[in-house]
PDB file of N, CA and C in Angstrom:
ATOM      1  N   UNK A   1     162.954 -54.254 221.160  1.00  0.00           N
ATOM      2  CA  UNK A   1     163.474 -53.565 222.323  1.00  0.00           C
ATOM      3  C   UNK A   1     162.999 -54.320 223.565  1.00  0.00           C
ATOM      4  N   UNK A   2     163.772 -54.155 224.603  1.00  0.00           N
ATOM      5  CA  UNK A   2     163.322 -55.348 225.510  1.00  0.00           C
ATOM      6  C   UNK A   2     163.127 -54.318 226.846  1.00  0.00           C
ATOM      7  N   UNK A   3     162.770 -54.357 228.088  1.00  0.00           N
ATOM      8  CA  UNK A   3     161.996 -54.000 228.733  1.00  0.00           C
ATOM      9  C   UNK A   3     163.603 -53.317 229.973  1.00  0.00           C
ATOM     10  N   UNK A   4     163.978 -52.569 230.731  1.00  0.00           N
ATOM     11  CA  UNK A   4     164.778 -51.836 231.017  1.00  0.00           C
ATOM     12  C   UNK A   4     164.452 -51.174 232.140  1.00  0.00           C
ATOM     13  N   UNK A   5     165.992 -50.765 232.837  1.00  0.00           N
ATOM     14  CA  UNK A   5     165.497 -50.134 233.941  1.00  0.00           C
ATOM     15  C   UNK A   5     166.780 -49.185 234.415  1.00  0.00           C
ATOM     16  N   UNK A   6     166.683 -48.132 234.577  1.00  0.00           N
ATOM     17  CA  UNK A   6     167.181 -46.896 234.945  1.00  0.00           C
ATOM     18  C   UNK A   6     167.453 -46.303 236.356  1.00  0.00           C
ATOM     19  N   UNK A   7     168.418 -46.095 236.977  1.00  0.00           N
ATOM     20  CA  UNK A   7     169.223 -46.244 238.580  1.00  0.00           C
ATOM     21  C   UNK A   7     169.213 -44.827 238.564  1.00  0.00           C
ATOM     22  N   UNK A   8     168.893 -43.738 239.296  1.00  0.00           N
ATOM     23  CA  UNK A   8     169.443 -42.694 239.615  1.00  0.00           C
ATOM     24  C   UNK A   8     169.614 -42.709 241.025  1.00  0.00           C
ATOM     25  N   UNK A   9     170.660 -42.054 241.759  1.00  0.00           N
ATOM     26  CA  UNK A   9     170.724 -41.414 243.176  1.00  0.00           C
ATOM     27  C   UNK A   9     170.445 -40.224 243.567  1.00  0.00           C
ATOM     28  N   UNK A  10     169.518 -40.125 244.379  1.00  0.00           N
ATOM     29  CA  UNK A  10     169.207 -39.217 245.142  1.00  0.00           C
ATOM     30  C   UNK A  10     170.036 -38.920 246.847  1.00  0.00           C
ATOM     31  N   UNK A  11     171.068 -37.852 246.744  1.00  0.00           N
ATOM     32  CA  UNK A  11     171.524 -38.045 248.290  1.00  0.00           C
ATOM     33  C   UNK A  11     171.878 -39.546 248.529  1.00  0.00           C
ATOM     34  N   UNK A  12     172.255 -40.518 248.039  1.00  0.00           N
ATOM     35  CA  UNK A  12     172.183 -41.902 249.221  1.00  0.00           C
ATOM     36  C   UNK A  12     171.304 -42.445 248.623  1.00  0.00           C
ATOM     37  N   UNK A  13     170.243 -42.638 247.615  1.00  0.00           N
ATOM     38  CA  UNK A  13     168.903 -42.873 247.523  1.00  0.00           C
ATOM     39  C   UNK A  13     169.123 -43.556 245.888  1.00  0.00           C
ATOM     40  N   UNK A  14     168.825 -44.800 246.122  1.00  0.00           N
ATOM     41  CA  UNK A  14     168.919 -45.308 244.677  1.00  0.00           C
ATOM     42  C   UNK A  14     167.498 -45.838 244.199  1.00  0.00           C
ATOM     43  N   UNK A  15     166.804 -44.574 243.196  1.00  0.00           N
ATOM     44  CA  UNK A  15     165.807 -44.886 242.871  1.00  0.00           C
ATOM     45  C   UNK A  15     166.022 -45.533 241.164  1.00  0.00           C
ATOM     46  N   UNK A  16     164.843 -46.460 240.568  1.00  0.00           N
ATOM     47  CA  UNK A  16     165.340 -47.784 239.801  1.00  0.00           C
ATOM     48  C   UNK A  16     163.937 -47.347 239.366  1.00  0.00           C
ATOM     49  N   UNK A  17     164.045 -46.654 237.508  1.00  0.00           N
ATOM     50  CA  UNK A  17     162.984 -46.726 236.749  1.00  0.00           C
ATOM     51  C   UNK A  17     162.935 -47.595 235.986  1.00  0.00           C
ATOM     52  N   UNK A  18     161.380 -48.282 235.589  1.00  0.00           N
ATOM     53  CA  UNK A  18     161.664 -49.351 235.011  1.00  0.00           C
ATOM     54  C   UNK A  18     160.328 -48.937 234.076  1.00  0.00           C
ATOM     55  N   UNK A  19     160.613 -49.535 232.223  1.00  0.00           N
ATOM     56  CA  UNK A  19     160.405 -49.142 231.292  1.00  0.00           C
ATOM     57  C   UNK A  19     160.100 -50.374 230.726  1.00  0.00           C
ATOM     58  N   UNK A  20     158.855 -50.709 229.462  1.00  0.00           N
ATOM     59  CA  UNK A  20     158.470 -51.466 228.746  1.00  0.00           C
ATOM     60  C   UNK A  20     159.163 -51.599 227.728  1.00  0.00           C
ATOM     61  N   UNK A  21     158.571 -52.282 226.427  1.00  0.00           N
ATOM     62  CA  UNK A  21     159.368 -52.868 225.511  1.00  0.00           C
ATOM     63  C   UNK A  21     159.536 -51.218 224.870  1.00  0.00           C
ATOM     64  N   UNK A  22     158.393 -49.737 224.741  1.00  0.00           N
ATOM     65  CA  UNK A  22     158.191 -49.376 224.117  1.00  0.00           C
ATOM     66  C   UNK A  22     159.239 -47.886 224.285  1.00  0.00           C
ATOM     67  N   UNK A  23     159.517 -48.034 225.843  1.00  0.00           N
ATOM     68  CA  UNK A  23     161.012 -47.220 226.403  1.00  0.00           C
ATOM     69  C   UNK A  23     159.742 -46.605 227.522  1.00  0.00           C
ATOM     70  N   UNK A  24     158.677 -46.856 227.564  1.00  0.00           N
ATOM     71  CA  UNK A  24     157.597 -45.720 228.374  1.00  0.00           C
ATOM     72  C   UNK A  24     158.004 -46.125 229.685  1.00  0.00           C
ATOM     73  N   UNK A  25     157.846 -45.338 230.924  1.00  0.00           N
ATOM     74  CA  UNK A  25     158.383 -45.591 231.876  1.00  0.00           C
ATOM     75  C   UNK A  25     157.134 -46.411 233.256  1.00  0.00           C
ATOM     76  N   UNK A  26     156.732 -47.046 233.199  1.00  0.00           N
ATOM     77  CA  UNK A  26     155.852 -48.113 233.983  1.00  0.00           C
ATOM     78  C   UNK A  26     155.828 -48.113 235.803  1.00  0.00           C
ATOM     79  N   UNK A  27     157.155 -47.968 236.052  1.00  0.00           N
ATOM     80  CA  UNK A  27     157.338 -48.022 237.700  1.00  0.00           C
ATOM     81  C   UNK A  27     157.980 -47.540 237.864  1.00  0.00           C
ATOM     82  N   UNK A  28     158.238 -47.095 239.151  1.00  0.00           N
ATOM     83  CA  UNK A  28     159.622 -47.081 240.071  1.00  0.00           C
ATOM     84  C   UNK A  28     159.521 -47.795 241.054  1.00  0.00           C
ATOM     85  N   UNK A  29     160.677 -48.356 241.265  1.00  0.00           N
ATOM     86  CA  UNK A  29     161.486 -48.914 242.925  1.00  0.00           C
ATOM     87  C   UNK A  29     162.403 -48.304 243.491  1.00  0.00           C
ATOM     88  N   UNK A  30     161.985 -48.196 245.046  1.00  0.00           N
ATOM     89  CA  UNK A  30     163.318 -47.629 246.052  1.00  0.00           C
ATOM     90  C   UNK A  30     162.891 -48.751 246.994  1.00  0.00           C
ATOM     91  N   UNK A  31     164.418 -48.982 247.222  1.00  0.00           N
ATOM     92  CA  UNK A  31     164.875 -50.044 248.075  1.00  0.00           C
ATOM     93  C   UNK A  31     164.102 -49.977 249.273  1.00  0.00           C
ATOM     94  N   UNK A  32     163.641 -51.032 249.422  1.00  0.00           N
ATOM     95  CA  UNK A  32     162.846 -51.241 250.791  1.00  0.00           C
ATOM     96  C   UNK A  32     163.608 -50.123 252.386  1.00  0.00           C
ATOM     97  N   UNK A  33     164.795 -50.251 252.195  1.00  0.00           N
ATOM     98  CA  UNK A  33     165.407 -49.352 253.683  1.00  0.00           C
ATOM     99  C   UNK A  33     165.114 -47.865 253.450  1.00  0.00           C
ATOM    100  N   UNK A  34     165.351 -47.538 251.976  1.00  0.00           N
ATOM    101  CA  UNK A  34     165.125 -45.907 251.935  1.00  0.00           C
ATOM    102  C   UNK A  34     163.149 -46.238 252.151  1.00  0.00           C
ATOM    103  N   UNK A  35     162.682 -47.000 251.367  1.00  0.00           N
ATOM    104  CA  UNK A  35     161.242 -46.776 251.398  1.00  0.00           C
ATOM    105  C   UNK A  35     160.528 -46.578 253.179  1.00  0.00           C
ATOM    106  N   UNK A  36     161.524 -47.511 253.878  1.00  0.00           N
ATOM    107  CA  UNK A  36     161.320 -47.894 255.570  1.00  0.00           C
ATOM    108  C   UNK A  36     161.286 -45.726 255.821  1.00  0.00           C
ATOM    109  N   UNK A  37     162.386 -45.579 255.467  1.00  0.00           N
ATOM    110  CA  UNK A  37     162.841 -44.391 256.210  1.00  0.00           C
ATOM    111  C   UNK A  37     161.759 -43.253 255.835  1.00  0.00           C
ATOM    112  N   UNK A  38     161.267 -43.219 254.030  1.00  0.00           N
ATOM    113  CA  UNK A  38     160.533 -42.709 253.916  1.00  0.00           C
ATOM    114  C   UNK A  38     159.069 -42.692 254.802  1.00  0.00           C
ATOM    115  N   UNK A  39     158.363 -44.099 254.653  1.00  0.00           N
ATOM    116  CA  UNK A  39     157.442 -44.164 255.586  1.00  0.00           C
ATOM    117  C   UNK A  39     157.463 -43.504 257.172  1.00  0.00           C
ATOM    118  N   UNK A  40     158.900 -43.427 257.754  1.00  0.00           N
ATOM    119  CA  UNK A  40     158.955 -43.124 258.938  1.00  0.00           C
ATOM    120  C   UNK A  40     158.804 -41.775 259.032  1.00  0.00           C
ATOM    121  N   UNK A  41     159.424 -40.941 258.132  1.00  0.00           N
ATOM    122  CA  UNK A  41     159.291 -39.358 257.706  1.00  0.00           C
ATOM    123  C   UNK A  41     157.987 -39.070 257.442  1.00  0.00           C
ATOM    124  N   UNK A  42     157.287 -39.878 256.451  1.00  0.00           N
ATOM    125  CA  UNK A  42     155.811 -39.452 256.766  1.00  0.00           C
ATOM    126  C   UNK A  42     155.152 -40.389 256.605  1.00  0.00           C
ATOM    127  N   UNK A  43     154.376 -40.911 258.207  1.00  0.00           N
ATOM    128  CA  UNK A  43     153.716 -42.104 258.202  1.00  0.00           C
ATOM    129  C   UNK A  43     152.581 -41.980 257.614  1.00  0.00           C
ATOM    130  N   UNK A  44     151.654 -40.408 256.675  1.00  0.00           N
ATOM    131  CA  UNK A  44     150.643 -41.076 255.989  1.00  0.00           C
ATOM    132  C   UNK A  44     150.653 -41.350 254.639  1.00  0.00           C
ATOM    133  N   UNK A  45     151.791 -41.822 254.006  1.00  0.00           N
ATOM    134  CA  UNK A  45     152.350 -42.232 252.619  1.00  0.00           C
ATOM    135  C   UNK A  45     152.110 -43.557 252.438  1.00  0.00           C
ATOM    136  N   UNK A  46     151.709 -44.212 253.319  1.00  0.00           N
ATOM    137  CA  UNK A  46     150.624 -45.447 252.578  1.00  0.00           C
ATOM    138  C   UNK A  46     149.324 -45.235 252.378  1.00  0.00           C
ATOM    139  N   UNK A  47     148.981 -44.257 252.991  1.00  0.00           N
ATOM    140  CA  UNK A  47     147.375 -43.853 253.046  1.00  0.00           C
ATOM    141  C   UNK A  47     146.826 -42.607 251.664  1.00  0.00           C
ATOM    142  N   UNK A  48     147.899 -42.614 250.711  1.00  0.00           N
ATOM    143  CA  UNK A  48     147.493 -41.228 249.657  1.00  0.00           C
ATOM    144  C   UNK A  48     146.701 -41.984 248.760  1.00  0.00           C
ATOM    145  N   UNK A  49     145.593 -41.577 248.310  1.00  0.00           N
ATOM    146  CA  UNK A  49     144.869 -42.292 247.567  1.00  0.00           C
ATOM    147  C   UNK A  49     145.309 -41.934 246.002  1.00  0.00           C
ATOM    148  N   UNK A  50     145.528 -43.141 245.296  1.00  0.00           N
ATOM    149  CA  UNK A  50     145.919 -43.059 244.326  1.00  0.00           C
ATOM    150  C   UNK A  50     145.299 -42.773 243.263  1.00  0.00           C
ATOM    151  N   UNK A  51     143.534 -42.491 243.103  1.00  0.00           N
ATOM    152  CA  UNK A  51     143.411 -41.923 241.953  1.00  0.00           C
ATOM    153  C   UNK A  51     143.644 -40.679 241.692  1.00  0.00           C
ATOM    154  N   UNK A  52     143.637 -39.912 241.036  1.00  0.00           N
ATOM    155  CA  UNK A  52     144.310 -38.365 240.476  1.00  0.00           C
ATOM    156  C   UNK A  52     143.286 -37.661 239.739  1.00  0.00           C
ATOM    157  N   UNK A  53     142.351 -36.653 240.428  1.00  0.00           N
ATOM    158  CA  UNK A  53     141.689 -35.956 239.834  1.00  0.00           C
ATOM    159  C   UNK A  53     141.846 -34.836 238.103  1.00  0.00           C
ATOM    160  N   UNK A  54     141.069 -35.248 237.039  1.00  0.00           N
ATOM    161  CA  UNK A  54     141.561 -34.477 235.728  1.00  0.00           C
ATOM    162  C   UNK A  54     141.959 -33.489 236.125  1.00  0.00           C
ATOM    163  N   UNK A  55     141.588 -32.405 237.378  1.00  0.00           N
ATOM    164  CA  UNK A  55     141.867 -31.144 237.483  1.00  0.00           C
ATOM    165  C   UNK A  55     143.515 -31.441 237.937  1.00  0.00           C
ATOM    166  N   UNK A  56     143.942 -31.985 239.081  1.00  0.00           N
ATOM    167  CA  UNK A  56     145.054 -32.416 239.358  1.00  0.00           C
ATOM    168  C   UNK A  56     146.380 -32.683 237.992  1.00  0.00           C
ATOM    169  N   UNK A  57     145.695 -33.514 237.290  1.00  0.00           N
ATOM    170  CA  UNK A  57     146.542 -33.813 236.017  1.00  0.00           C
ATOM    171  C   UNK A  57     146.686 -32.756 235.255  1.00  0.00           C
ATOM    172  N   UNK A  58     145.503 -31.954 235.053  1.00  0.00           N
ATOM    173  CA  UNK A  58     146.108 -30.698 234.167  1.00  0.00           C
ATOM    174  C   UNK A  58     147.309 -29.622 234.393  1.00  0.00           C
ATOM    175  N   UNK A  59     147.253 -29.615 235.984  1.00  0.00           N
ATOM    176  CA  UNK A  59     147.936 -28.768 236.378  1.00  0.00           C
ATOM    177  C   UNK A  59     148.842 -29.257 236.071  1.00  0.00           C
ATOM    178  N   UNK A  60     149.438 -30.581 236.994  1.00  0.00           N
ATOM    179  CA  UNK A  60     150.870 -31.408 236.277  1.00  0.00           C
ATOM    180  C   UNK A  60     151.320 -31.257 234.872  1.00  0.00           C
ATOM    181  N   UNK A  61     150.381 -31.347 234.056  1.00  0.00           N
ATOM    182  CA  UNK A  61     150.705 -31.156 232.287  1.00  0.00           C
ATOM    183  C   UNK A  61     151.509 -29.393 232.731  1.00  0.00           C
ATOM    184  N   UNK A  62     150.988 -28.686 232.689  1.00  0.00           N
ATOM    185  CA  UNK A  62     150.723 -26.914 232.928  1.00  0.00           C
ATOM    186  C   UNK A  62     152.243 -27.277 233.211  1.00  0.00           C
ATOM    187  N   UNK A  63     152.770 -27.854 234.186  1.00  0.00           N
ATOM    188  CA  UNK A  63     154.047 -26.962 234.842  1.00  0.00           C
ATOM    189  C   UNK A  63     154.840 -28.254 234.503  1.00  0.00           C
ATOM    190  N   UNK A  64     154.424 -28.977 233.522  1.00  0.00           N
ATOM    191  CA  UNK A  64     156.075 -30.044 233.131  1.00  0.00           C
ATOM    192  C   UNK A  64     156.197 -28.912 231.904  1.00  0.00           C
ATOM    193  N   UNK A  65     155.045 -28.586 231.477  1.00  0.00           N
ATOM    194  CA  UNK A  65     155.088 -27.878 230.061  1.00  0.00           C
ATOM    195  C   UNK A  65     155.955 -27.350 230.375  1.00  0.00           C
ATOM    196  N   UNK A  66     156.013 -26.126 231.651  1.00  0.00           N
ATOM    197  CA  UNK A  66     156.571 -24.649 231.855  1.00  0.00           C
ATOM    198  C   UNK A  66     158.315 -25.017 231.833  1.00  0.00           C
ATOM    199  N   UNK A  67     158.373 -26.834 232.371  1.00  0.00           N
ATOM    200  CA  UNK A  67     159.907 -26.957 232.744  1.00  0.00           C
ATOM    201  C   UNK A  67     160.280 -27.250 231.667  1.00  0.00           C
ATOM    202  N   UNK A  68     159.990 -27.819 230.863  1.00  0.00           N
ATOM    203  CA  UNK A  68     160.682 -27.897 229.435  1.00  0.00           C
ATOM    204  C   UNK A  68     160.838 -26.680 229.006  1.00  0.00           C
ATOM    205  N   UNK A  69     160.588 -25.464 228.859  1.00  0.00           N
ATOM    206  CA  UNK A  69     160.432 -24.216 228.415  1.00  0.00           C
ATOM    207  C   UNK A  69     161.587 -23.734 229.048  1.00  0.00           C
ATOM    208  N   UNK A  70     161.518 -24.275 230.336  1.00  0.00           N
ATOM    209  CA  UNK A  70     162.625 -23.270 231.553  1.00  0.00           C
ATOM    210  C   UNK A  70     163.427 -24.355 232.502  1.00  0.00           C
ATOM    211  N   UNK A  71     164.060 -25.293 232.051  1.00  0.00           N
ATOM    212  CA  UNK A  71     164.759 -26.361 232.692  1.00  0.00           C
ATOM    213  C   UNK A  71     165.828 -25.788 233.953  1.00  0.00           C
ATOM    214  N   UNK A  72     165.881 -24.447 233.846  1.00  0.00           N
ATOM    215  CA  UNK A  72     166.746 -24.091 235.160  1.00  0.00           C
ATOM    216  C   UNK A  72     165.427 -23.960 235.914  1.00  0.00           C
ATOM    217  N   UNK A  73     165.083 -24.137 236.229  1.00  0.00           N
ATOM    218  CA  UNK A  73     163.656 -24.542 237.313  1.00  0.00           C
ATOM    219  C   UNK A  73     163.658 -25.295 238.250  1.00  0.00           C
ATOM    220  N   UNK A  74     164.216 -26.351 237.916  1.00  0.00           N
ATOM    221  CA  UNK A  74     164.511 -27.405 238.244  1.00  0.00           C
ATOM    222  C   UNK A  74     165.779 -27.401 239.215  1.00  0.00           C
ATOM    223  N   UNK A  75     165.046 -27.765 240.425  1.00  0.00           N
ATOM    224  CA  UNK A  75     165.888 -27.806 241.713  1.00  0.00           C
ATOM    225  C   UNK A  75     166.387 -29.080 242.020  1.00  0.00           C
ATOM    226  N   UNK A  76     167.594 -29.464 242.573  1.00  0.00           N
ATOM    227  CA  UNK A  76     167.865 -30.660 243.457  1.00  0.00           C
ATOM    228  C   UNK A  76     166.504 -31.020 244.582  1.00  0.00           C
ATOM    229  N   UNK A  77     166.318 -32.694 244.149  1.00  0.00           N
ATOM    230  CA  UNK A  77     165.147 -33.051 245.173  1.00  0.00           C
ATOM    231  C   UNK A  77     165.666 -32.461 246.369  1.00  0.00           C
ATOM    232  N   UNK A  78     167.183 -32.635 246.858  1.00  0.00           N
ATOM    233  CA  UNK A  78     167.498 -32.143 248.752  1.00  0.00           C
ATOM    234  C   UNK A  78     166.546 -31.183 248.846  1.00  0.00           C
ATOM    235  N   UNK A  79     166.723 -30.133 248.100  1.00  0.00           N
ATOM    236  CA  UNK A  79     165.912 -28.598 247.922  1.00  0.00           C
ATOM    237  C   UNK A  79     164.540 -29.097 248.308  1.00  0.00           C
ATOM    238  N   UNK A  80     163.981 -29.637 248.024  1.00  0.00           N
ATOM    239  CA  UNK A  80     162.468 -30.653 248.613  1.00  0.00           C
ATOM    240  C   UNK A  80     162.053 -31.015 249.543  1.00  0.00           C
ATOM    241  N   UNK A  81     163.361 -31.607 249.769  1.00  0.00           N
ATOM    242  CA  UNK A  81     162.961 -32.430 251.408  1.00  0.00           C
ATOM    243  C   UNK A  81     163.216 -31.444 252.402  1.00  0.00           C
ATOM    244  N   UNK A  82     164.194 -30.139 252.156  1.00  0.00           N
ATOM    245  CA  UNK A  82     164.559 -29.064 252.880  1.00  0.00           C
ATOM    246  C   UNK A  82     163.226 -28.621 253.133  1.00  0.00           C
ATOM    247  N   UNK A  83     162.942 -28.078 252.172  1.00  0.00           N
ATOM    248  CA  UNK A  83     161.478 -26.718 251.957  1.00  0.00           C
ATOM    249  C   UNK A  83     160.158 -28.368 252.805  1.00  0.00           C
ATOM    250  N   UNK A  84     160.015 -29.485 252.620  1.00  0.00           N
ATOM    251  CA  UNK A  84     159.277 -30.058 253.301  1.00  0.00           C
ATOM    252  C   UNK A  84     159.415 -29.896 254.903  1.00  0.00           C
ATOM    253  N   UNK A  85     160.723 -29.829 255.410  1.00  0.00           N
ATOM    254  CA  UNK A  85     161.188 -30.337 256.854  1.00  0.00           C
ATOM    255  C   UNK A  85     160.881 -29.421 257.490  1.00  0.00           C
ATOM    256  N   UNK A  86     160.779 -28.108 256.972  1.00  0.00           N
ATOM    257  CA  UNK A  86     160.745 -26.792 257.601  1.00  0.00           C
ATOM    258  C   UNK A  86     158.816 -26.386 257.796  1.00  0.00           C
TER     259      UNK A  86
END
C-alpha cells in the first residue's frame, strides 16, 4: 500500500489528509491562503502549544467514543466557526 492523501472541503476550504503506507492518518494540509486567513481570525494559533496533556486525551477518547455511538452529533464545521464568532 503506498502512502495517500484525502481532499475534503470545508465552505471554500480544501483541507488534504495525508496517510502512511499503513492507511493511518499522519498530517493535514490547508492551503497556505485559507491557513493566512485562519491565522488572521485568530492570531494566537501559532502560539498553541502542542503537547497534549493525558487528561486532555482522555477526554478526546470519551467523546469520539460517544460520536461513534451517536453520529447525528456531529455538526457541520460552519456550525463551529458560527458558535466561535459569537
Amino acid at each position: 500500500m503506498t502512502a495517500s492523501a484525502i481532499i475534503f472541503k470545508f465552505d471554500n476550504m480544501s483541507v488534504q489528509y495525508i496517510s502512511d503506507t499503513k492507511g493511518q492518518v499522519t498530517a493535514v494540509q490547508v492551503p497556505i491562503k485559507e491557513w493566512e486567513m485562519i491565522k488572521s481570525k485568530y492570531p494566537d494559533v501559532d502560539n498553541i502549544d502542542t503537547s497534549i496533556p493525558e487528561w486532555h486525551k482522555e477526554i478526546i477518547d470519551e467523546r469520539l467514543e460517544a460520536l461513534k455511538r451517536n453520529p447525528d452529533m456531529i455538526l457541520p464545521i460552519e456550525t463551529l466557526f458560527d458558535e466561535l464568532d459569537n
